[in-house]
PDB file of N, CA and C in Angstrom:
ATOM      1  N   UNK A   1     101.248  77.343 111.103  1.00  0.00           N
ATOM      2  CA  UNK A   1     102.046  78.553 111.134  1.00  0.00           C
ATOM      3  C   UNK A   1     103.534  78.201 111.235  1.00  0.00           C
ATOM      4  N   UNK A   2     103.915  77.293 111.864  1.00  0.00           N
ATOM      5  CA  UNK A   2     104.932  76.857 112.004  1.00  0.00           C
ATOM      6  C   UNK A   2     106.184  76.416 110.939  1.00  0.00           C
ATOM      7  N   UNK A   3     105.167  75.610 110.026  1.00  0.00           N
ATOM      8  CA  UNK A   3     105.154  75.261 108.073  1.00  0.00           C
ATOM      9  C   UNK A   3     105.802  76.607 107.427  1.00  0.00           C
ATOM     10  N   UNK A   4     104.733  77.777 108.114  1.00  0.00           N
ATOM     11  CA  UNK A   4     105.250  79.186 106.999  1.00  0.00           C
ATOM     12  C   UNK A   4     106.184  79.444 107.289  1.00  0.00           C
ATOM     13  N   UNK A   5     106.736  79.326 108.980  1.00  0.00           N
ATOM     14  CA  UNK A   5     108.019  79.986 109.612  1.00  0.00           C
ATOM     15  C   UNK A   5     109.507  79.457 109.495  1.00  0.00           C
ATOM     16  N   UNK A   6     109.043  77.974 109.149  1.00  0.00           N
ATOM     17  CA  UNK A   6     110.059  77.201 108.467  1.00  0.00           C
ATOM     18  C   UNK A   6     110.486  77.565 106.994  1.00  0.00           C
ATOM     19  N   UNK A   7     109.413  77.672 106.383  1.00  0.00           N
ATOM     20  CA  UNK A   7     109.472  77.705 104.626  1.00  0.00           C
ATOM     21  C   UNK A   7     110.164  79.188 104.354  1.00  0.00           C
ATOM     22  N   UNK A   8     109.878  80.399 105.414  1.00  0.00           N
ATOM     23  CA  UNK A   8     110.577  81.283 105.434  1.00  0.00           C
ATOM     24  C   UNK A   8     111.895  81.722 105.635  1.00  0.00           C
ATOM     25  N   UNK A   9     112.278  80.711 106.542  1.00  0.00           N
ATOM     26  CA  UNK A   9     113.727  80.641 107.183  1.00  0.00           C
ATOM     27  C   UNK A   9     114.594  79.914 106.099  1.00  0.00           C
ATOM     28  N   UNK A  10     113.759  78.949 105.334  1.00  0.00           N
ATOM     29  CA  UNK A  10     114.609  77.658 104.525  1.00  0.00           C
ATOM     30  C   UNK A  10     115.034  79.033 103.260  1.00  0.00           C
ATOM     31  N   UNK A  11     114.253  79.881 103.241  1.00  0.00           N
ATOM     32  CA  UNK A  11     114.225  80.883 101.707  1.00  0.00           C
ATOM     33  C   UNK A  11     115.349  81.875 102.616  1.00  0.00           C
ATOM     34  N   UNK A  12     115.125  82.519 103.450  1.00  0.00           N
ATOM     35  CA  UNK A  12     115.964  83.476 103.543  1.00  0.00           C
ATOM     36  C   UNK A  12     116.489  83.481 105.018  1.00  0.00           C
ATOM     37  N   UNK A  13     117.475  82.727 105.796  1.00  0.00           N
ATOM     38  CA  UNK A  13     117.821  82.227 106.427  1.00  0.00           C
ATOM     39  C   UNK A  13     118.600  83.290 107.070  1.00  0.00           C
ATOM     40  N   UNK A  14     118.337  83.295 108.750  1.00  0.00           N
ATOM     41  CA  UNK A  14     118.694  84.549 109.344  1.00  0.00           C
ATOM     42  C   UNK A  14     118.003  85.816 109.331  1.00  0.00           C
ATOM     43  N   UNK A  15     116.577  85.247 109.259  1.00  0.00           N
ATOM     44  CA  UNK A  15     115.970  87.035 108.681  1.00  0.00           C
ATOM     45  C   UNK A  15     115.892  87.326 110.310  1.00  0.00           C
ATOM     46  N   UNK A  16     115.691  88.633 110.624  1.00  0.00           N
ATOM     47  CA  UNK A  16     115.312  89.375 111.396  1.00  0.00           C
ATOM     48  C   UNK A  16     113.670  88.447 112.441  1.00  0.00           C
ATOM     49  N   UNK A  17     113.567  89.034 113.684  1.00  0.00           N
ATOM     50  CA  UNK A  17     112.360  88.333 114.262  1.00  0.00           C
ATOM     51  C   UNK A  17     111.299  88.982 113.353  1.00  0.00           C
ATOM     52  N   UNK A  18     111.261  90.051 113.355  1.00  0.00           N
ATOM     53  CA  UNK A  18     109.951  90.660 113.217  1.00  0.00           C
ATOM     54  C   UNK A  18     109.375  90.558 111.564  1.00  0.00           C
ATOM     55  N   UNK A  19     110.592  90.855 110.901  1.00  0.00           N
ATOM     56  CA  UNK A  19     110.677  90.351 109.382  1.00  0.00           C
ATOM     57  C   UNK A  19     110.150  88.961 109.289  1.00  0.00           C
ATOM     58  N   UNK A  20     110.377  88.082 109.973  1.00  0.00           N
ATOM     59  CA  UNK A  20     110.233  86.637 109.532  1.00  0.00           C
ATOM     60  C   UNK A  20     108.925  86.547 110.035  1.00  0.00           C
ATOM     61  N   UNK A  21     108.218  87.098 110.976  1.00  0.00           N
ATOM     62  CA  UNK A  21     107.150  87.466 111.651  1.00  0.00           C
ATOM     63  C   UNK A  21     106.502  87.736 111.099  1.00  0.00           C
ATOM     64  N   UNK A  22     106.422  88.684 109.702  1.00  0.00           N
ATOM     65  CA  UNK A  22     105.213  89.268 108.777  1.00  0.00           C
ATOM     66  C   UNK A  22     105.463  88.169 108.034  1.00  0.00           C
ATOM     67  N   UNK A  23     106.811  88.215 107.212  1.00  0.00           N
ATOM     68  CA  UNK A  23     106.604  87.152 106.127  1.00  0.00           C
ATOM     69  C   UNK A  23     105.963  85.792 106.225  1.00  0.00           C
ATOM     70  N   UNK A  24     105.991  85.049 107.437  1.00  0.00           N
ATOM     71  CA  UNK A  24     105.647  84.035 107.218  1.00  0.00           C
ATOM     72  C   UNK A  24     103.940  84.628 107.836  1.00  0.00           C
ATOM     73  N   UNK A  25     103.742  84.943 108.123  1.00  0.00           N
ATOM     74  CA  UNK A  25     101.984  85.331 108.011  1.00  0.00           C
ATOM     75  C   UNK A  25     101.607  85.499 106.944  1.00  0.00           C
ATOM     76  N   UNK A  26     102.309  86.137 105.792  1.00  0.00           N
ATOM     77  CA  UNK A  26     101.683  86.425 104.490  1.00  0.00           C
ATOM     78  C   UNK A  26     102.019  84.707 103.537  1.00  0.00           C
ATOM     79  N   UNK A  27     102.561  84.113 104.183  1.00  0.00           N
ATOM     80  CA  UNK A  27     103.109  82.984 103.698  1.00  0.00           C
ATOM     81  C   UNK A  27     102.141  81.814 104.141  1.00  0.00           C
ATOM     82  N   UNK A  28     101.895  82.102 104.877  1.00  0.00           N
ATOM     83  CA  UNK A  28     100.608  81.282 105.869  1.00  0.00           C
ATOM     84  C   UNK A  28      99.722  81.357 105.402  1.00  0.00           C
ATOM     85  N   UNK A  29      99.179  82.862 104.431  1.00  0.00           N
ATOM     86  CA  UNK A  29      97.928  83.062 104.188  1.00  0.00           C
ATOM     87  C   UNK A  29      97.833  83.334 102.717  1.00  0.00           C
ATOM     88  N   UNK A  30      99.283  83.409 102.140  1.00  0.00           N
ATOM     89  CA  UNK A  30      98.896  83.028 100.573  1.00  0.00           C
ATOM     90  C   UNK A  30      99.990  82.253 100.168  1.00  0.00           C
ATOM     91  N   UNK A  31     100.745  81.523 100.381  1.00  0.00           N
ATOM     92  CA  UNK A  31     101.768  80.764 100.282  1.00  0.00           C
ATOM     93  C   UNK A  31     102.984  81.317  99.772  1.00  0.00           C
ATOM     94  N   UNK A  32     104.190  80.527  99.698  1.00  0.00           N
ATOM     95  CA  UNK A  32     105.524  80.982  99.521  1.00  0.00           C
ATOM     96  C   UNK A  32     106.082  81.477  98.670  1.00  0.00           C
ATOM     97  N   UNK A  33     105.745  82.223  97.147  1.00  0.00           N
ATOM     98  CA  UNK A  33     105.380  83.147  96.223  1.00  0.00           C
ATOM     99  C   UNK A  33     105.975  84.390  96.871  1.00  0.00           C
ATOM    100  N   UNK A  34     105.385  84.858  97.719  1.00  0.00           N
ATOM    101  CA  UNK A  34     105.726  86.418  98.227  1.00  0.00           C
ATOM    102  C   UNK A  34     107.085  86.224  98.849  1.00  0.00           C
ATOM    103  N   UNK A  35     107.607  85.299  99.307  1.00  0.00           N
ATOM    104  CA  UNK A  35     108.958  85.868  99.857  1.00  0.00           C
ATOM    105  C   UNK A  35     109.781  84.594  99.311  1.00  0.00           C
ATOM    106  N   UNK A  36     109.346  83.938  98.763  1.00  0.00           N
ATOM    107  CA  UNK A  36     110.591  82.709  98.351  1.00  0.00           C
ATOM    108  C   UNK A  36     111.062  82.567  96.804  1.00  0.00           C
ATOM    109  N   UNK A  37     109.719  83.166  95.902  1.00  0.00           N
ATOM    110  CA  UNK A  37     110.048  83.234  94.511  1.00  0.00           C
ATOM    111  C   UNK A  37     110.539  84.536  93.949  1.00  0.00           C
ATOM    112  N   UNK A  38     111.349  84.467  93.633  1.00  0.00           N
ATOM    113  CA  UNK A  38     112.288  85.245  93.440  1.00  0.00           C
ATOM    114  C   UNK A  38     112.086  86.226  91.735  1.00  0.00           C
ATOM    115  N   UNK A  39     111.764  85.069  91.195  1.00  0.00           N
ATOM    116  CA  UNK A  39     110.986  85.335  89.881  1.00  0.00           C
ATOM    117  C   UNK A  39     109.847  85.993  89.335  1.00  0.00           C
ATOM    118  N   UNK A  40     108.585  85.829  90.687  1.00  0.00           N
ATOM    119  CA  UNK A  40     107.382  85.970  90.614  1.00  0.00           C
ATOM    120  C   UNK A  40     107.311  87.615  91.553  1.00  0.00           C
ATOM    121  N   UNK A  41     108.379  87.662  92.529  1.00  0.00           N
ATOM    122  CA  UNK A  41     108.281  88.472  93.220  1.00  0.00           C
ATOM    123  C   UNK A  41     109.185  89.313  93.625  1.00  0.00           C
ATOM    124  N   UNK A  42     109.024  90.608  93.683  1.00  0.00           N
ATOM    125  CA  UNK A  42     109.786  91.530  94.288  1.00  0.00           C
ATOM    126  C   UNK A  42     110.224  91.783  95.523  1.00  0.00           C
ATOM    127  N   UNK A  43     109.309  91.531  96.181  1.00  0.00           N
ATOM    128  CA  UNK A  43     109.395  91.176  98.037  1.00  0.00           C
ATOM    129  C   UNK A  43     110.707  90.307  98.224  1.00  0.00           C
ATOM    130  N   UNK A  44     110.647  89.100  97.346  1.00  0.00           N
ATOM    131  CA  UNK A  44     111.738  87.697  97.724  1.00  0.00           C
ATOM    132  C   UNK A  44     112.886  88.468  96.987  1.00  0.00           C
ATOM    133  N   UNK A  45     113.115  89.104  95.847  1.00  0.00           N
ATOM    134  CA  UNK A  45     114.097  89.302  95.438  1.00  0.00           C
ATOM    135  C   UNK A  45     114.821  90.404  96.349  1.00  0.00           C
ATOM    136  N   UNK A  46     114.069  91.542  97.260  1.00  0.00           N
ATOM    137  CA  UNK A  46     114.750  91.957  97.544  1.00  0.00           C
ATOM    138  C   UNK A  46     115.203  91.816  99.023  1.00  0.00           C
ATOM    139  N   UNK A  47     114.306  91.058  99.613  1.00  0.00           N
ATOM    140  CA  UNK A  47     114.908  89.644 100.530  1.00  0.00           C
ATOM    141  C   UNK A  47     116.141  88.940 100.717  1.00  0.00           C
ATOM    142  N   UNK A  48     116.360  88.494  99.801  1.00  0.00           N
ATOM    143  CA  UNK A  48     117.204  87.908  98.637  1.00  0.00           C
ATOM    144  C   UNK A  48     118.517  88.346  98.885  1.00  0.00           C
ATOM    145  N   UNK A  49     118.151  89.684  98.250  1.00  0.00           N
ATOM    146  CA  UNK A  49     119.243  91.044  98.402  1.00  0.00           C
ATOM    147  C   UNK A  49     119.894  91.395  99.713  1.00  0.00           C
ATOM    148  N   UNK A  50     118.931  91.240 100.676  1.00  0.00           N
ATOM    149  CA  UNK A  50     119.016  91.651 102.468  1.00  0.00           C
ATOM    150  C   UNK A  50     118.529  92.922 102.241  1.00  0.00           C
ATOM    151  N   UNK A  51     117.697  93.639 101.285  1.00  0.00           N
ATOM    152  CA  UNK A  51     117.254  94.570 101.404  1.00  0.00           C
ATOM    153  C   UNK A  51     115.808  94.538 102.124  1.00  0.00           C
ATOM    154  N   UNK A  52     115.482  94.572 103.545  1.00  0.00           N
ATOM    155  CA  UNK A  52     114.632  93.950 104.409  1.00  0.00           C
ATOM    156  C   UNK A  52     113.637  94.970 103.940  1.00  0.00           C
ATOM    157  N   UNK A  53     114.104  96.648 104.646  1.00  0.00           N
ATOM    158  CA  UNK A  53     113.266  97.733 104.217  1.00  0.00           C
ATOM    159  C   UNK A  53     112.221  97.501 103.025  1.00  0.00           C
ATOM    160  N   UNK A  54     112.916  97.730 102.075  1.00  0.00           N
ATOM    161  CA  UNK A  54     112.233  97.574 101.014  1.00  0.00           C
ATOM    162  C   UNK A  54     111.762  96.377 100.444  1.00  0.00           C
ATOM    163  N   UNK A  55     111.831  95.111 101.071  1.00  0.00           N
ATOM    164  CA  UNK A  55     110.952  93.755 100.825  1.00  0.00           C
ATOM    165  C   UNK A  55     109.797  94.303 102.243  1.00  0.00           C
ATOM    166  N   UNK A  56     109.465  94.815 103.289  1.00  0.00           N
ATOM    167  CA  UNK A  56     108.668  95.188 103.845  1.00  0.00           C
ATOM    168  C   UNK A  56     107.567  95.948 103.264  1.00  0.00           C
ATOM    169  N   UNK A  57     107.986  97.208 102.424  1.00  0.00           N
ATOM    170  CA  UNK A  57     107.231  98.060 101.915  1.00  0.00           C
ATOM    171  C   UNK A  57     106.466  97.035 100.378  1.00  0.00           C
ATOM    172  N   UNK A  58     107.399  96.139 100.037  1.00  0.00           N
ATOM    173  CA  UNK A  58     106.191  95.473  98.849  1.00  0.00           C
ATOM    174  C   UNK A  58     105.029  94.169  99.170  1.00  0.00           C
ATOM    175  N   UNK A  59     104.766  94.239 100.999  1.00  0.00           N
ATOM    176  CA  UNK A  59     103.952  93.586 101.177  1.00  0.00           C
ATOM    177  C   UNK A  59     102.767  93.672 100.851  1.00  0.00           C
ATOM    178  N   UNK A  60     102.174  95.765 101.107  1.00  0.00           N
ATOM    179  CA  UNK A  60     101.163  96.100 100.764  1.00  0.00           C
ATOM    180  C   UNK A  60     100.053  95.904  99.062  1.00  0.00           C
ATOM    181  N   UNK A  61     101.639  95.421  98.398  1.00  0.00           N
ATOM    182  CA  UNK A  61     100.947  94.780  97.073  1.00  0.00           C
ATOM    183  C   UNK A  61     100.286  93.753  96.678  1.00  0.00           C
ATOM    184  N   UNK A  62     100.138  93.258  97.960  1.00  0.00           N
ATOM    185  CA  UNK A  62      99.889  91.936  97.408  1.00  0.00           C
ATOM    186  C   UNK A  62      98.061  91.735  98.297  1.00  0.00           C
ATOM    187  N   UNK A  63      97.729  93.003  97.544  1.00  0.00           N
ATOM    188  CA  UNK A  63      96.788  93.038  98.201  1.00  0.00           C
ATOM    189  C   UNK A  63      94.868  92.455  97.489  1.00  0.00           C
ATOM    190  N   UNK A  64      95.252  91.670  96.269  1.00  0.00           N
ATOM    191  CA  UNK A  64      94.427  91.672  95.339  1.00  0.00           C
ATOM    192  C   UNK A  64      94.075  90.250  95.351  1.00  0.00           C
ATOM    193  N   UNK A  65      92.912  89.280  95.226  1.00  0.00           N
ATOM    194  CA  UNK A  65      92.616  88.111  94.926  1.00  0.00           C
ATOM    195  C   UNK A  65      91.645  88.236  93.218  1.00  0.00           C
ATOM    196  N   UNK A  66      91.861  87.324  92.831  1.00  0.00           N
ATOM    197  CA  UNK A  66      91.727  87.056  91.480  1.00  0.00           C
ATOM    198  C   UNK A  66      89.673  86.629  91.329  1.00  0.00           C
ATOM    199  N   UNK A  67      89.273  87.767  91.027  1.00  0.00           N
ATOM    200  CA  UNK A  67      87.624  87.579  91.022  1.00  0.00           C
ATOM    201  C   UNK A  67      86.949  87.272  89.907  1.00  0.00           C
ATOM    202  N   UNK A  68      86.300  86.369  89.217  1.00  0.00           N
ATOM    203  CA  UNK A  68      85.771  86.627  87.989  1.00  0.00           C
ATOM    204  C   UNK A  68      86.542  86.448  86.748  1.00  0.00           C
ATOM    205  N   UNK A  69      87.907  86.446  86.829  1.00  0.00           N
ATOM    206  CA  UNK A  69      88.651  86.308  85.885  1.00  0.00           C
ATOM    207  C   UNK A  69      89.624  87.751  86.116  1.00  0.00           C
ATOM    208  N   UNK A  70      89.869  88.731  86.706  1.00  0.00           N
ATOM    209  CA  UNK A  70      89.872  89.891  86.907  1.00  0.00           C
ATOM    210  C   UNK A  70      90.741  89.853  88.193  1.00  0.00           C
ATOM    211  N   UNK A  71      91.730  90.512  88.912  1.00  0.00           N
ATOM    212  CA  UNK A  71      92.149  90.774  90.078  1.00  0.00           C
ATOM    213  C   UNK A  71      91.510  92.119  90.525  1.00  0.00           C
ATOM    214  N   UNK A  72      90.988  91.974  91.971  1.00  0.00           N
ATOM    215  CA  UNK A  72      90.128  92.716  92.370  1.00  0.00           C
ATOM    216  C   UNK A  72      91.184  93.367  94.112  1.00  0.00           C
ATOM    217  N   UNK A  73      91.389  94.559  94.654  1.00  0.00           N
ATOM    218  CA  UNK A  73      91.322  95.076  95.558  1.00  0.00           C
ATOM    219  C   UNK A  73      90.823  94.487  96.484  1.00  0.00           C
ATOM    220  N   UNK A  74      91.187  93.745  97.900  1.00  0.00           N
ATOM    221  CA  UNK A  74      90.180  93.732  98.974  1.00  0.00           C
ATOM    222  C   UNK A  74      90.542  94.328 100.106  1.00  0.00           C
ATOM    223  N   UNK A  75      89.419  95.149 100.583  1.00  0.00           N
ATOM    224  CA  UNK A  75      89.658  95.725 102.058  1.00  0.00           C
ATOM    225  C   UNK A  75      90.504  95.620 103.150  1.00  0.00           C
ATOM    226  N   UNK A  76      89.931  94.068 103.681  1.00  0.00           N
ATOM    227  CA  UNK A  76      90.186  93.587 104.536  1.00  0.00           C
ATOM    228  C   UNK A  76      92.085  92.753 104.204  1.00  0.00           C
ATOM    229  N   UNK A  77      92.549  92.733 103.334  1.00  0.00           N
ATOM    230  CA  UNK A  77      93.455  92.037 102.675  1.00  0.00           C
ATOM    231  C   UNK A  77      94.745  93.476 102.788  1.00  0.00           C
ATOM    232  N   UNK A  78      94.305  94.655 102.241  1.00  0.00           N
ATOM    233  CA  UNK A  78      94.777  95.530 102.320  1.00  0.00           C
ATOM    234  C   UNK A  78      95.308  96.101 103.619  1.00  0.00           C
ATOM    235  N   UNK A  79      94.221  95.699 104.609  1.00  0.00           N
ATOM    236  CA  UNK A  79      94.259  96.306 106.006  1.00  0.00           C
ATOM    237  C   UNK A  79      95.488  95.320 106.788  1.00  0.00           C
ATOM    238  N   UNK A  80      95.403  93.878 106.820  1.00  0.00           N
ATOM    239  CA  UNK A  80      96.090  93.195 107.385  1.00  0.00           C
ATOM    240  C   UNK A  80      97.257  93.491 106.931  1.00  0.00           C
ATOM    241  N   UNK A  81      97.624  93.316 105.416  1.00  0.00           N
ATOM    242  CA  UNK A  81      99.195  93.864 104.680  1.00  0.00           C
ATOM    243  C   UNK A  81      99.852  94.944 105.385  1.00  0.00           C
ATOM    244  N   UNK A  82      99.346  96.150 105.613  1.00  0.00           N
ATOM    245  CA  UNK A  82      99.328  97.073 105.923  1.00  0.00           C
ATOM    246  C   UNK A  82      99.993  97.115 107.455  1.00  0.00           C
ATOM    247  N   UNK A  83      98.862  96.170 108.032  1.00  0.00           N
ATOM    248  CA  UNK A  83      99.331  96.070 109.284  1.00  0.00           C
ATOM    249  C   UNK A  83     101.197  95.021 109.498  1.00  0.00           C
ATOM    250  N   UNK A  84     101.166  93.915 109.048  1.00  0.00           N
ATOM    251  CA  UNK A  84     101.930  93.347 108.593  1.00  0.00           C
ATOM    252  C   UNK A  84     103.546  94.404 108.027  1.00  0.00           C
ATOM    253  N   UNK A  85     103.517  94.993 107.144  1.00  0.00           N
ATOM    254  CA  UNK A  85     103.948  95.974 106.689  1.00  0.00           C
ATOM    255  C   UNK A  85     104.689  96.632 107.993  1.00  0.00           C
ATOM    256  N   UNK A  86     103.856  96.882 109.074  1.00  0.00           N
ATOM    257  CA  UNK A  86     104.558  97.963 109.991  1.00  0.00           C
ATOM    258  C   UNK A  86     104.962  96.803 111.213  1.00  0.00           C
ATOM    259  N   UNK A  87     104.814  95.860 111.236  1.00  0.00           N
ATOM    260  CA  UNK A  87     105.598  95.005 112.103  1.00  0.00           C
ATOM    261  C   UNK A  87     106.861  94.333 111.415  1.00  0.00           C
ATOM    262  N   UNK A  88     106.636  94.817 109.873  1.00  0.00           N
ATOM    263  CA  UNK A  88     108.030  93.934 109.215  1.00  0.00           C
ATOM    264  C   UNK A  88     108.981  95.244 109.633  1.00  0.00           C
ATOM    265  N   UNK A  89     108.796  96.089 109.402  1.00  0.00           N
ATOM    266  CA  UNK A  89     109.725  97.546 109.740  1.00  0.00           C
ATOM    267  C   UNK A  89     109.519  97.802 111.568  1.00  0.00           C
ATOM    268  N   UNK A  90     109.020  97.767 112.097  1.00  0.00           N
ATOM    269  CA  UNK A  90     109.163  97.403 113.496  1.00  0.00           C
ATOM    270  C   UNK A  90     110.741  97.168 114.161  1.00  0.00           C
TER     271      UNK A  90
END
């Protein structure tokens, strides 16, 4: 966890506790894509920006793992984001 909280800080340096708090959990648990690529992602770009709000609210997207060939919805993936989500705005 420590790895994500670093890799988070190295991307957007000075974030907020609670901000850096979700991000690097989602960073922990699907790697540095969601808040460091800037290219791949909307979250990092608007990170990026210092637009915290609204890199909070595009956590809940990233709620899909790749099934079958297909990206699929998961429950439990949704629920944690979600939760995540309201501690980044916290």
């Amino acid at each position: 966890m420590m790895a994500a909280i670093e890799q988070v800080d190295r991307c957007i340096p000075s974030l907020p506790e609670r901000p850096l708090a979700a991000f690097a959990d989602a960073v922990y648990n699907m790697g540095p894509t969601i808040a460091c690529n800037t290219k791949q992602s909307t979250a990092a770009r608007h990170l990026k920006a210092g637009n915290i709000i609204a890199a909070c609210n595009q956590l809940p997207r990233w709620n899909k793992s790749k099934i079958a060939g297909g990206y699929v919805e998961l429950p439990g993936l949704t629920n944690r984001l979600e939760a995540e989500r309201q501690l980044c705005l916290s």
